[in-house]
ModelCIF file with pLDDT and N, C-alpha, C, O atoms, coordinates in Angstrom:
data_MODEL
#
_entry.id   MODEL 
#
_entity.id                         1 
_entity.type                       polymer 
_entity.pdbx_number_of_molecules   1 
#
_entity_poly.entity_id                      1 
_entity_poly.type                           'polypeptide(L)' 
_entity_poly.nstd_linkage                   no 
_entity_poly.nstd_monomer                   no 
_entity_poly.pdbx_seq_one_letter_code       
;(UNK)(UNK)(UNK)(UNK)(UNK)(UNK)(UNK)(UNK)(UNK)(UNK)(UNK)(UNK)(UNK)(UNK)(UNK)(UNK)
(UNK)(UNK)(UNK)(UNK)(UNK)(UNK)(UNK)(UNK)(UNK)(UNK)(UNK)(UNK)(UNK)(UNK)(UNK)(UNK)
(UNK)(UNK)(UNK)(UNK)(UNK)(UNK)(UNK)(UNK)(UNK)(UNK)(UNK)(UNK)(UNK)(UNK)(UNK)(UNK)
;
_entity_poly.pdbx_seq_one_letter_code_can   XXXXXXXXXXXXXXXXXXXXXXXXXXXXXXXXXXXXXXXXXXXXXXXX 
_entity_poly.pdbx_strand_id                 A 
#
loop_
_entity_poly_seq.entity_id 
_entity_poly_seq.num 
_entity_poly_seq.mon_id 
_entity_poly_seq.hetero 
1 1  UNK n 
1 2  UNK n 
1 3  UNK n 
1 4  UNK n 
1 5  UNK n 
1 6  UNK n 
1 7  UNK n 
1 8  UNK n 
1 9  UNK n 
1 10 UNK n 
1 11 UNK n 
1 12 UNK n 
1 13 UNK n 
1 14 UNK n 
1 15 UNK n 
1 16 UNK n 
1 17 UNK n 
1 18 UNK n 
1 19 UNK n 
1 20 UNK n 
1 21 UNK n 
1 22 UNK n 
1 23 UNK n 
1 24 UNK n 
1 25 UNK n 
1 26 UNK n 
1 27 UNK n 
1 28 UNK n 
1 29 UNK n 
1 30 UNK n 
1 31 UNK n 
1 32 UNK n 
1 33 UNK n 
1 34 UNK n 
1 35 UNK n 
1 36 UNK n 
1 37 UNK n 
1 38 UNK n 
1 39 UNK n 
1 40 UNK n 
1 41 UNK n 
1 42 UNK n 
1 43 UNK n 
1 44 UNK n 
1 45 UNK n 
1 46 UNK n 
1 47 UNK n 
1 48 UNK n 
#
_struct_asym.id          A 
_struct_asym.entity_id   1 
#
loop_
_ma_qa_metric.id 
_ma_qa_metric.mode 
_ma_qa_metric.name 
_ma_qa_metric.software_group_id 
_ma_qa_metric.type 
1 global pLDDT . pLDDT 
2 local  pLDDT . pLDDT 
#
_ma_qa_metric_global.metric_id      1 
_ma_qa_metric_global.metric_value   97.42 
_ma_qa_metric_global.model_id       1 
_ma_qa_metric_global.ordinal_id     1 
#
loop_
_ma_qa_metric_local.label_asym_id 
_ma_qa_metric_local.label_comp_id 
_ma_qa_metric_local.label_seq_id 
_ma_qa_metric_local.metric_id 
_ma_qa_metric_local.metric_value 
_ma_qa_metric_local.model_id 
_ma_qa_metric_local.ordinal_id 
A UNK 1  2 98.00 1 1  
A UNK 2  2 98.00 1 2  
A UNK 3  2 97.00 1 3  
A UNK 4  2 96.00 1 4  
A UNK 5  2 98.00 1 5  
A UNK 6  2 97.00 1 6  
A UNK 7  2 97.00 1 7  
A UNK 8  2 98.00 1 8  
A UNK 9  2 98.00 1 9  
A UNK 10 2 98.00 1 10 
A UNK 11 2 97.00 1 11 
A UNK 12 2 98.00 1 12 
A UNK 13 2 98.00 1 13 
A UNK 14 2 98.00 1 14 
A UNK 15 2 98.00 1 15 
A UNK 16 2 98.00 1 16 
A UNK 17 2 98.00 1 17 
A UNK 18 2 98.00 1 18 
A UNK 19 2 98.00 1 19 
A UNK 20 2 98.00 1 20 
A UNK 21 2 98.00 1 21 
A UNK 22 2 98.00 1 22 
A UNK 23 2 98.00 1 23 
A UNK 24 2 98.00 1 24 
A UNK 25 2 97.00 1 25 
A UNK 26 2 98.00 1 26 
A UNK 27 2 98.00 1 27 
A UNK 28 2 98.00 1 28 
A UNK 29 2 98.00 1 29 
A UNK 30 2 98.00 1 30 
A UNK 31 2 98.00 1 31 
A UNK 32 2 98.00 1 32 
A UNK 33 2 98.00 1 33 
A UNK 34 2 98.00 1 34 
A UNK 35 2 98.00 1 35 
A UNK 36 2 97.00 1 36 
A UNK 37 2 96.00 1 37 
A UNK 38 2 95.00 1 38 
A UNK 39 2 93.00 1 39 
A UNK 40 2 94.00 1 40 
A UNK 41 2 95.00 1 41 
A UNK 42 2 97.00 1 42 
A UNK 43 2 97.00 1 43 
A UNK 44 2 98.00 1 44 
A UNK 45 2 98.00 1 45 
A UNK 46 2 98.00 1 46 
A UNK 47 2 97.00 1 47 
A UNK 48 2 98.00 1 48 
#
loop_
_atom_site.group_PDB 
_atom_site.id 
_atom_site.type_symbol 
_atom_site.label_atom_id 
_atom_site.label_alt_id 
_atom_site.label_comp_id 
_atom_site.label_asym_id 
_atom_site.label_entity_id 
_atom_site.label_seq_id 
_atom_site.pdbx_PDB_ins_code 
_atom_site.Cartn_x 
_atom_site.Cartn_y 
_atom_site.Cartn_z 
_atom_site.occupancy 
_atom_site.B_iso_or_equiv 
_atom_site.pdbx_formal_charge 
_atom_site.auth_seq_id 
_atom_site.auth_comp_id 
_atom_site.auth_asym_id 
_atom_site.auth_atom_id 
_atom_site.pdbx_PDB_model_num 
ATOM 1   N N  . UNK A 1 1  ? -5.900  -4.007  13.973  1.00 98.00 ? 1  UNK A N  1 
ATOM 2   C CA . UNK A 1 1  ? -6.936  -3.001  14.202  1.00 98.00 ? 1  UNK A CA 1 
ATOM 3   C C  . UNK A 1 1  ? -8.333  -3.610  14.145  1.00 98.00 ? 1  UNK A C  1 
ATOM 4   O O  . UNK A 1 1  ? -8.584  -4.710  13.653  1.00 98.00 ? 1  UNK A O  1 
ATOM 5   N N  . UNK A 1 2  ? -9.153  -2.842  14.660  1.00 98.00 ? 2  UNK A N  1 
ATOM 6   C CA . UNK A 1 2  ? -10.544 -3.307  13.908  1.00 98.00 ? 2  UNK A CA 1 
ATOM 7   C C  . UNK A 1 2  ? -11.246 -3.252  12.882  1.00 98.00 ? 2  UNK A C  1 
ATOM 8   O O  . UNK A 1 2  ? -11.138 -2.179  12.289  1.00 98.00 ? 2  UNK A O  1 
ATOM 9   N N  . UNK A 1 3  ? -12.094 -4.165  12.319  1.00 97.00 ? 3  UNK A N  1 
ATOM 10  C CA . UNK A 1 3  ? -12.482 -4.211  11.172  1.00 97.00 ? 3  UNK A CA 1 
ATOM 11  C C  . UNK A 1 3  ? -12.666 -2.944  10.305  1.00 97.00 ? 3  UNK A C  1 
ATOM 12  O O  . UNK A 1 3  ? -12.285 -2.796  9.144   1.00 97.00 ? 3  UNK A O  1 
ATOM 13  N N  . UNK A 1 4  ? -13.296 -2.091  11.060  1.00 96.00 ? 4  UNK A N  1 
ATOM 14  C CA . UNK A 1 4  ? -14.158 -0.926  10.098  1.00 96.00 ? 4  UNK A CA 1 
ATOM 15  C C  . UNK A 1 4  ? -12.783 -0.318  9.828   1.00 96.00 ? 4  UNK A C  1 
ATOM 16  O O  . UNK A 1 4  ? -12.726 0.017   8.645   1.00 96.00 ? 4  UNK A O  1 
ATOM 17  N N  . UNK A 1 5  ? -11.405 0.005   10.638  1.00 98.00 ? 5  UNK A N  1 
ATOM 18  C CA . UNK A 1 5  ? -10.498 0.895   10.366  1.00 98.00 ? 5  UNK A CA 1 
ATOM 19  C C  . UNK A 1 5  ? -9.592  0.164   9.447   1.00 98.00 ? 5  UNK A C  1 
ATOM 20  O O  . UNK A 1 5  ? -8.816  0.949   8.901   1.00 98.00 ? 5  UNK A O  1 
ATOM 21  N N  . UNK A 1 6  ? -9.451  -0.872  9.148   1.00 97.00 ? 6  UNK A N  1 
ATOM 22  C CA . UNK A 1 6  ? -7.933  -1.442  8.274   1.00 97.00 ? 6  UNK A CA 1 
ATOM 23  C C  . UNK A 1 6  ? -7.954  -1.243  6.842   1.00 97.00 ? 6  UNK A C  1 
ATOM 24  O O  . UNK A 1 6  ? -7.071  -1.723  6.132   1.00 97.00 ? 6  UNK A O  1 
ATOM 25  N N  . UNK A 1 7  ? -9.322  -0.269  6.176   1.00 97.00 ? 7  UNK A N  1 
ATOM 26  C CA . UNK A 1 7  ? -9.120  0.272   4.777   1.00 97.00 ? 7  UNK A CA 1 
ATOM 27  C C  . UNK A 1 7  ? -8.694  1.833   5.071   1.00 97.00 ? 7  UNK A C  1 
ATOM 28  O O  . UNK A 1 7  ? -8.186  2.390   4.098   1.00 97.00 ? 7  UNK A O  1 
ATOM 29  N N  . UNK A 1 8  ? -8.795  2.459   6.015   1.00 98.00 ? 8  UNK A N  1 
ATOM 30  C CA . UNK A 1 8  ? -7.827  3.679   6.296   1.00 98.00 ? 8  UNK A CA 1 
ATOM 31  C C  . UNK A 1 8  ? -6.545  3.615   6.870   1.00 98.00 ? 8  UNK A C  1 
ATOM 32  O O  . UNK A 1 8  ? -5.768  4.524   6.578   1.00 98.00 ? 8  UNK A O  1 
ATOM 33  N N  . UNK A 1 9  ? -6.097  2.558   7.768   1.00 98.00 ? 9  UNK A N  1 
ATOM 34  C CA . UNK A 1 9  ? -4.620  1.866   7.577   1.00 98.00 ? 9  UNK A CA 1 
ATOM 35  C C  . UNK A 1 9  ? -4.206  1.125   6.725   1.00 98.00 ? 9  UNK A C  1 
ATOM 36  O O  . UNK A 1 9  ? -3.179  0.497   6.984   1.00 98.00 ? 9  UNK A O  1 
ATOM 37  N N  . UNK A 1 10 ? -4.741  0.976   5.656   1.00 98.00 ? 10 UNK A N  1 
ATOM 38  C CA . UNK A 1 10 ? -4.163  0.175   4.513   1.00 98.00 ? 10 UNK A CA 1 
ATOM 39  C C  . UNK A 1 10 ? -3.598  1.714   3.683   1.00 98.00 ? 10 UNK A C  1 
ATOM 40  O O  . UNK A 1 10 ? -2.421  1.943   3.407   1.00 98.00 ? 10 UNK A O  1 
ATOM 41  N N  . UNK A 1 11 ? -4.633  2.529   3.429   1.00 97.00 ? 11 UNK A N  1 
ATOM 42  C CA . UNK A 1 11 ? -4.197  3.828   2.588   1.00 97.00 ? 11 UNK A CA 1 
ATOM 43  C C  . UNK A 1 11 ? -2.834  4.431   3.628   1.00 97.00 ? 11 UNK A C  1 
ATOM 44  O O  . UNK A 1 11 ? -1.755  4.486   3.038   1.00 97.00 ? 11 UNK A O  1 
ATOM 45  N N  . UNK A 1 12 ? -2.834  4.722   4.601   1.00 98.00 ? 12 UNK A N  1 
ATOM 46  C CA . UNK A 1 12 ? -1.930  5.646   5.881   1.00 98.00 ? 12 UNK A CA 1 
ATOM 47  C C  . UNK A 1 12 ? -0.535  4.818   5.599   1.00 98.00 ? 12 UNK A C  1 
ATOM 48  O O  . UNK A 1 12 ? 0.522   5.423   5.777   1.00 98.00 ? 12 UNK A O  1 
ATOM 49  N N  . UNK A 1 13 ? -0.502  3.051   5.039   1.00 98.00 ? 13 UNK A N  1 
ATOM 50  C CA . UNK A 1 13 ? 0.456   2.393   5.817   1.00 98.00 ? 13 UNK A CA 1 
ATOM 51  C C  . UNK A 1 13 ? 1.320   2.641   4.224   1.00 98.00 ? 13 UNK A C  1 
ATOM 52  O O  . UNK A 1 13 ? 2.503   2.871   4.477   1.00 98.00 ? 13 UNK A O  1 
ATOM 53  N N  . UNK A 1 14 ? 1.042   2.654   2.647   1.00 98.00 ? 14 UNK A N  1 
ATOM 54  C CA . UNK A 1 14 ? 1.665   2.780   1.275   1.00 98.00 ? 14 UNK A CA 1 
ATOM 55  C C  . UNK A 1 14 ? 1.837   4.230   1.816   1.00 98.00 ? 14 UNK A C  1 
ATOM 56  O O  . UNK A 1 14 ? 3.022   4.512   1.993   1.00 98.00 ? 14 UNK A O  1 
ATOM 57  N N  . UNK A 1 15 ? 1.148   5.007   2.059   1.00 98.00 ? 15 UNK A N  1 
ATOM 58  C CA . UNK A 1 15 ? 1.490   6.824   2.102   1.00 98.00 ? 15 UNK A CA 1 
ATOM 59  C C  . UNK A 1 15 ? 2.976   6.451   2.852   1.00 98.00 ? 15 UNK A C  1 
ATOM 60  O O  . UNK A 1 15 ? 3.981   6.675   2.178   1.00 98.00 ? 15 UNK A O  1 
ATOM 61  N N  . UNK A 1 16 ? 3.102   6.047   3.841   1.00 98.00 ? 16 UNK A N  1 
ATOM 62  C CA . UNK A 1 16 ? 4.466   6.439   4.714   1.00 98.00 ? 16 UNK A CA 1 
ATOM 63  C C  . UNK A 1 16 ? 5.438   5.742   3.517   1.00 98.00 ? 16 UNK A C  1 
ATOM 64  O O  . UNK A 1 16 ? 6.395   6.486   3.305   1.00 98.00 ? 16 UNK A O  1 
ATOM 65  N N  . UNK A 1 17 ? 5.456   5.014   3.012   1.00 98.00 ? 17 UNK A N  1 
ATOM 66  C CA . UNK A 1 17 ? 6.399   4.367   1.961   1.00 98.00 ? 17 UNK A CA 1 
ATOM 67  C C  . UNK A 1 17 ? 6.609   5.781   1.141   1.00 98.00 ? 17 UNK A C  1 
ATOM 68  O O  . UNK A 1 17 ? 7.506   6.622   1.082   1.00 98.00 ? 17 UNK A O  1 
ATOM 69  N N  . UNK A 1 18 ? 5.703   5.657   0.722   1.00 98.00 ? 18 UNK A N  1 
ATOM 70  C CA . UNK A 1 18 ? 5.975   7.052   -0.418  1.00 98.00 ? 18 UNK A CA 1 
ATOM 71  C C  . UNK A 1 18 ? 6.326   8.171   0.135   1.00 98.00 ? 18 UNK A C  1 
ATOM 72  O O  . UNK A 1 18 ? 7.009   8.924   -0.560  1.00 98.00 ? 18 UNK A O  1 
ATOM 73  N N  . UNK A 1 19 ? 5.917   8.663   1.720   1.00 98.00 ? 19 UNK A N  1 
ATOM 74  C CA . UNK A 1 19 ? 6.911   9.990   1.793   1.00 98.00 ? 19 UNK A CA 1 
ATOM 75  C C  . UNK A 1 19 ? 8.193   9.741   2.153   1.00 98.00 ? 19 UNK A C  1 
ATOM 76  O O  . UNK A 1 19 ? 9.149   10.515  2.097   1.00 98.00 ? 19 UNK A O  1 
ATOM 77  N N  . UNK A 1 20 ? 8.150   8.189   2.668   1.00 98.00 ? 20 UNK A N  1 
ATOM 78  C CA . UNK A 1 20 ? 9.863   8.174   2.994   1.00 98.00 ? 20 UNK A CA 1 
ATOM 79  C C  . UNK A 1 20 ? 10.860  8.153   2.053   1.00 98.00 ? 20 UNK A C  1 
ATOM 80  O O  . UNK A 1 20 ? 11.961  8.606   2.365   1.00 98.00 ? 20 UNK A O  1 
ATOM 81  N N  . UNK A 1 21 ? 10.668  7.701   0.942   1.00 98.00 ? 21 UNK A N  1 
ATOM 82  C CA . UNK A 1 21 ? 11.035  7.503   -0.236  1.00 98.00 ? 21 UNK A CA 1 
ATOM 83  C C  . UNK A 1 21 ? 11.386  9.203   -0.612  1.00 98.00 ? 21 UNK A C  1 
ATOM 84  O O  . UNK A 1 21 ? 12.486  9.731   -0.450  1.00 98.00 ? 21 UNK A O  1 
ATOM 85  N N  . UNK A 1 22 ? 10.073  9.916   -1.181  1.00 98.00 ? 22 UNK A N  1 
ATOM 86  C CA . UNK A 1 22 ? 10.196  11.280  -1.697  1.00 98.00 ? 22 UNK A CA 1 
ATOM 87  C C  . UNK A 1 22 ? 10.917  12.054  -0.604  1.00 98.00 ? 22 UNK A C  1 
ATOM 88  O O  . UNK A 1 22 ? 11.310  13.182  -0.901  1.00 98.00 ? 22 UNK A O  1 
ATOM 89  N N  . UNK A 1 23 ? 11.183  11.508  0.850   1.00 98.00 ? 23 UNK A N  1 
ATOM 90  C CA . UNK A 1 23 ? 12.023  12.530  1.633   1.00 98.00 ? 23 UNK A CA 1 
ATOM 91  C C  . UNK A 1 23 ? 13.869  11.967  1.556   1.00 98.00 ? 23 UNK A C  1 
ATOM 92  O O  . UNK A 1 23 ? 14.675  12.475  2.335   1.00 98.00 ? 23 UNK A O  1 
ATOM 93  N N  . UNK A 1 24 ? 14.195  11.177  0.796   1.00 98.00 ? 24 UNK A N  1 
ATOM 94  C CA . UNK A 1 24 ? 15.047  11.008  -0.058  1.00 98.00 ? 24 UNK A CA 1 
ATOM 95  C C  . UNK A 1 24 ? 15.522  10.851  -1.170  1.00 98.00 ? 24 UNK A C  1 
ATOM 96  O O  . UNK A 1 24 ? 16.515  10.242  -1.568  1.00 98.00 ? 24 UNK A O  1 
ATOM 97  N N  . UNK A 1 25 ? 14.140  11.909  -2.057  1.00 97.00 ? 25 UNK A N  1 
ATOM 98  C CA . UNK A 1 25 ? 14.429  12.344  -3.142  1.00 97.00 ? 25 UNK A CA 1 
ATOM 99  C C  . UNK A 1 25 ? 14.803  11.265  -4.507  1.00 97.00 ? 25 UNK A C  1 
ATOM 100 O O  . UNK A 1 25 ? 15.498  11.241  -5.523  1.00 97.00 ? 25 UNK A O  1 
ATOM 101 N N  . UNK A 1 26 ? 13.634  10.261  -3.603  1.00 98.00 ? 26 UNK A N  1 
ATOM 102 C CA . UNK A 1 26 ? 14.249  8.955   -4.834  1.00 98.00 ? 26 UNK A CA 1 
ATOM 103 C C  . UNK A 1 26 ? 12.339  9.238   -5.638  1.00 98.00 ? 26 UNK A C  1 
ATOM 104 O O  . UNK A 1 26 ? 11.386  9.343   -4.865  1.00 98.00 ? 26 UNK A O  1 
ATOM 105 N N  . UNK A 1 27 ? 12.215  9.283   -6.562  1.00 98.00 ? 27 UNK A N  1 
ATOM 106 C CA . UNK A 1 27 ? 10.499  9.146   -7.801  1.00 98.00 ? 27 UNK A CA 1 
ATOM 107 C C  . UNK A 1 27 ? 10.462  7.646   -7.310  1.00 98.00 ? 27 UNK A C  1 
ATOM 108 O O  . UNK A 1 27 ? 11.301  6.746   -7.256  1.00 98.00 ? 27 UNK A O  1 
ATOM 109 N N  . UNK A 1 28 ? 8.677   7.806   -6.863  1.00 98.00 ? 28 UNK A N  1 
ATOM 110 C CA . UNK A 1 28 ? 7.992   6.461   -6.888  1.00 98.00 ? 28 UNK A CA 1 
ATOM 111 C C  . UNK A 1 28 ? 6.204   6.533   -7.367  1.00 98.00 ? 28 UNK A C  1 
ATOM 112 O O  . UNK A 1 28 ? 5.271   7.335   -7.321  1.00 98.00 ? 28 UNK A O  1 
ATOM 113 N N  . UNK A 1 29 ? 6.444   5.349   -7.758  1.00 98.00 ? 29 UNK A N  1 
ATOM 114 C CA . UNK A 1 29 ? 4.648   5.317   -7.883  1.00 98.00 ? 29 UNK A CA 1 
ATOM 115 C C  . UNK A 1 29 ? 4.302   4.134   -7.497  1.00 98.00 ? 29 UNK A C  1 
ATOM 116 O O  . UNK A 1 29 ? 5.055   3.177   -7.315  1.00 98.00 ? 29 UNK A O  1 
ATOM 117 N N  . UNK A 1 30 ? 2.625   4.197   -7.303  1.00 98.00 ? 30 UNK A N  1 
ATOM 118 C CA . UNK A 1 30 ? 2.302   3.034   -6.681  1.00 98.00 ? 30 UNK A CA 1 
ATOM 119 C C  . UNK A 1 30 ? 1.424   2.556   -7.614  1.00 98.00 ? 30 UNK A C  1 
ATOM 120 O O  . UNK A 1 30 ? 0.793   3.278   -8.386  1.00 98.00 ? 30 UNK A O  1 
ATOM 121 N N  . UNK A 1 31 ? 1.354   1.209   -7.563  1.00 98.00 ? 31 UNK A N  1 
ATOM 122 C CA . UNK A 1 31 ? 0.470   0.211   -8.645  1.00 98.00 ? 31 UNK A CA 1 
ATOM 123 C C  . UNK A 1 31 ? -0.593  -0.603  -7.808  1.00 98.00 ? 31 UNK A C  1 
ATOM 124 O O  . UNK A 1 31 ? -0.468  -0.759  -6.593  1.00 98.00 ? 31 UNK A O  1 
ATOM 125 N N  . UNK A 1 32 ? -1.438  -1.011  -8.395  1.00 98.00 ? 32 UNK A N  1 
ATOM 126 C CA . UNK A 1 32 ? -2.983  -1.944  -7.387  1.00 98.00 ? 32 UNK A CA 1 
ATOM 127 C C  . UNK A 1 32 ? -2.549  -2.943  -7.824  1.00 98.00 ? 32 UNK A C  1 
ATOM 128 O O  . UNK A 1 32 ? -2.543  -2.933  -9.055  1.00 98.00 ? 32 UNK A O  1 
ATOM 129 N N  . UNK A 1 33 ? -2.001  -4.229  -7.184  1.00 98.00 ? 33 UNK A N  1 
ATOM 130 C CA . UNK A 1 33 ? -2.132  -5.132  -8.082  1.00 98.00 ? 33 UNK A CA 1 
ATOM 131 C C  . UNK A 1 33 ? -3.320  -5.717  -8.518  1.00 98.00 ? 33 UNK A C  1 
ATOM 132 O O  . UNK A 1 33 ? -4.459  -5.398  -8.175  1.00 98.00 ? 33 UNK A O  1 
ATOM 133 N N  . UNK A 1 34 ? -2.995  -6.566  -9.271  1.00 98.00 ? 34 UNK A N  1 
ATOM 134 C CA . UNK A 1 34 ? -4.619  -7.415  -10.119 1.00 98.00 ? 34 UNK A CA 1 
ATOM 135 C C  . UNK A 1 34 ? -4.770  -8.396  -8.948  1.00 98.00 ? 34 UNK A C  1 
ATOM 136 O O  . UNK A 1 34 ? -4.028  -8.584  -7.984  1.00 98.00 ? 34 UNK A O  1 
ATOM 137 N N  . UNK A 1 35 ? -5.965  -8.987  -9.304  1.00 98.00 ? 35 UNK A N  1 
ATOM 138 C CA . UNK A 1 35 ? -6.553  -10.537 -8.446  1.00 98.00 ? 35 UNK A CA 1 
ATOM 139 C C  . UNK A 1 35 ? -5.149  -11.647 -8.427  1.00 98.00 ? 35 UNK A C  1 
ATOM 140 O O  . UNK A 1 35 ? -4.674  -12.275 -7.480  1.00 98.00 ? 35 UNK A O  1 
ATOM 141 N N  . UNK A 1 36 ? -4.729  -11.590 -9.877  1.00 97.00 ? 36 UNK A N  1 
ATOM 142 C CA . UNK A 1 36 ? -3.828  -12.862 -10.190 1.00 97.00 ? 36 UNK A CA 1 
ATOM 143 C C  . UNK A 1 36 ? -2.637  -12.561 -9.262  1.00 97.00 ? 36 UNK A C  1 
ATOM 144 O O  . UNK A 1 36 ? -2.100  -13.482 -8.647  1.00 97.00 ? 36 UNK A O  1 
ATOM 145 N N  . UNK A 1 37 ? -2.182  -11.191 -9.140  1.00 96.00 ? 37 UNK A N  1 
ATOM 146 C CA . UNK A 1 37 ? -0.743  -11.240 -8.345  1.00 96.00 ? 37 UNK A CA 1 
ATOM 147 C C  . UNK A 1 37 ? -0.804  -11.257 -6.873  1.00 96.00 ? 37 UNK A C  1 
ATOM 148 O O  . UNK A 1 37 ? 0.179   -11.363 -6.139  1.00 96.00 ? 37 UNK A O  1 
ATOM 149 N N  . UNK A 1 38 ? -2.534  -11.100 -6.342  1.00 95.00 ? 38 UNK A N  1 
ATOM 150 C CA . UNK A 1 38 ? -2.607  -11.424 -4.941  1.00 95.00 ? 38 UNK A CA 1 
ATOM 151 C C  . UNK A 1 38 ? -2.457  -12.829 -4.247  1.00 95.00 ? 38 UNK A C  1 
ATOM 152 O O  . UNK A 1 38 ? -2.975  -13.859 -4.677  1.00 95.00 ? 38 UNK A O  1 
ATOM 153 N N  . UNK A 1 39 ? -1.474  -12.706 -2.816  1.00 93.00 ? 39 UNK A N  1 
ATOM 154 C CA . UNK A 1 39 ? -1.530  -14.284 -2.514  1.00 93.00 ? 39 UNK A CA 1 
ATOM 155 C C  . UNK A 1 39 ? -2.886  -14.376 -2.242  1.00 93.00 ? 39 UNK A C  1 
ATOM 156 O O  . UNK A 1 39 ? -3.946  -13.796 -2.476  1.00 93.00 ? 39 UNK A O  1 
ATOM 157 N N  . UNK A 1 40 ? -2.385  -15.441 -1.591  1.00 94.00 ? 40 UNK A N  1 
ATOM 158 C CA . UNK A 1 40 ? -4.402  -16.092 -1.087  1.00 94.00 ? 40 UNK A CA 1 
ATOM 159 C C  . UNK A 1 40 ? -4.858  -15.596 0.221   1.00 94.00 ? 40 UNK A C  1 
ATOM 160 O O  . UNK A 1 40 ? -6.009  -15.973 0.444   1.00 94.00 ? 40 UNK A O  1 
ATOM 161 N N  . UNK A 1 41 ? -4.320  -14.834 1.223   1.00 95.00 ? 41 UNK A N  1 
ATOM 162 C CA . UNK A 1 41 ? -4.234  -14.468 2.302   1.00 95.00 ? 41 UNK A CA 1 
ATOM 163 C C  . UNK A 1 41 ? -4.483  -12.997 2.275   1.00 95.00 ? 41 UNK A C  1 
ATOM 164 O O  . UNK A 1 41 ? -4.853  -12.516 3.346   1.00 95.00 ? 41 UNK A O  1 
ATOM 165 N N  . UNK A 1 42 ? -4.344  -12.146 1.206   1.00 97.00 ? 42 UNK A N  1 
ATOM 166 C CA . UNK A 1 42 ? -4.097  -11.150 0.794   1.00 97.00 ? 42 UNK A CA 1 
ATOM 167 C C  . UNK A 1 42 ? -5.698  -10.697 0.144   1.00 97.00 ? 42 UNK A C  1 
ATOM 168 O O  . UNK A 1 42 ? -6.186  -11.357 -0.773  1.00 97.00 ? 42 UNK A O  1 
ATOM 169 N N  . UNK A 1 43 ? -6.565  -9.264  0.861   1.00 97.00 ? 43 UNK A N  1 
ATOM 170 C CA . UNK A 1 43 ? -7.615  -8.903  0.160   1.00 97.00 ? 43 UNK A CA 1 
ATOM 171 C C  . UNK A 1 43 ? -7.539  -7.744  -0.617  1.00 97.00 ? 43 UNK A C  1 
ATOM 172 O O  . UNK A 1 43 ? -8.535  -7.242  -1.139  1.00 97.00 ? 43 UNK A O  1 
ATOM 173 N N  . UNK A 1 44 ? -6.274  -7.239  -0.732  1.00 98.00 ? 44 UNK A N  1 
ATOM 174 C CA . UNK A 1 44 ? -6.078  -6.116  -1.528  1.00 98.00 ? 44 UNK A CA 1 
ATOM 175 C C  . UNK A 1 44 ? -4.321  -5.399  -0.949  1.00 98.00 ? 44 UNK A C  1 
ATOM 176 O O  . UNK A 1 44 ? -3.995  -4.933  0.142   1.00 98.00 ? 44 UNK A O  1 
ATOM 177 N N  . UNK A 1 45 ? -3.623  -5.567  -2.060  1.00 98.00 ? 45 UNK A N  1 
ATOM 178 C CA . UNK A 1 45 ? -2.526  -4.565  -1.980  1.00 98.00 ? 45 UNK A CA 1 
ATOM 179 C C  . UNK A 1 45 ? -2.019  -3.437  -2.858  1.00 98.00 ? 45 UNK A C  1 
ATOM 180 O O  . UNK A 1 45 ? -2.614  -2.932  -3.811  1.00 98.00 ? 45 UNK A O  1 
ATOM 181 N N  . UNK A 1 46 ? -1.197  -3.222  -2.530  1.00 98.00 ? 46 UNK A N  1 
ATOM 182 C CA . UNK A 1 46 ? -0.352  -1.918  -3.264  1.00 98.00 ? 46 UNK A CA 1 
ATOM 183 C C  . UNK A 1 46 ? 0.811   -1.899  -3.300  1.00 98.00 ? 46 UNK A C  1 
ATOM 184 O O  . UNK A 1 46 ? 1.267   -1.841  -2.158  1.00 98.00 ? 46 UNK A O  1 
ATOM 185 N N  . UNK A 1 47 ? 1.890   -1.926  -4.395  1.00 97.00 ? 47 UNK A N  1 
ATOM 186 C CA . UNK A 1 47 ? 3.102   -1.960  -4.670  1.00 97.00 ? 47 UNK A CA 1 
ATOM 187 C C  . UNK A 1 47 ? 3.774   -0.562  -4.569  1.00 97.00 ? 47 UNK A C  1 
ATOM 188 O O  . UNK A 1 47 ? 3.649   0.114   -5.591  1.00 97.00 ? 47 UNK A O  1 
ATOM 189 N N  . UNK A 1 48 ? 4.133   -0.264  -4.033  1.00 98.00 ? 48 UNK A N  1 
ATOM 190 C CA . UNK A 1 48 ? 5.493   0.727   -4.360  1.00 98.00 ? 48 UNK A CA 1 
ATOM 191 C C  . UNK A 1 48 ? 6.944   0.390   -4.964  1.00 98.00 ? 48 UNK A C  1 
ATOM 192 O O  . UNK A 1 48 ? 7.776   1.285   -5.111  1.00 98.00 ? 48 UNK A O  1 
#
């Protein structure tokens, strides 16, 4: 995508994890990781 949009596809792209998940009735949560557990390529993620 382009620059300005890939922090509203970053939020859109963990949401589909989590409803696919809750539309099989499995509990999830999501965690930020810290600096230390990011690779080096990586400017911000989210675990489910």
């Amino acid at each position: 995508c382009k620059p300005d949009e890939s922090k509203y596809w970053f939020d859109q792209l963990w949401q589909n994890t989590v409803d696919l998940f809750r539309s099989l009735d499995i509990p999830v949560r999501t965690l930020e990781c810290c600096s230390g557990d990011l690779a080096d390529l990586k400017v911000k993620s989210v675990d489910v």
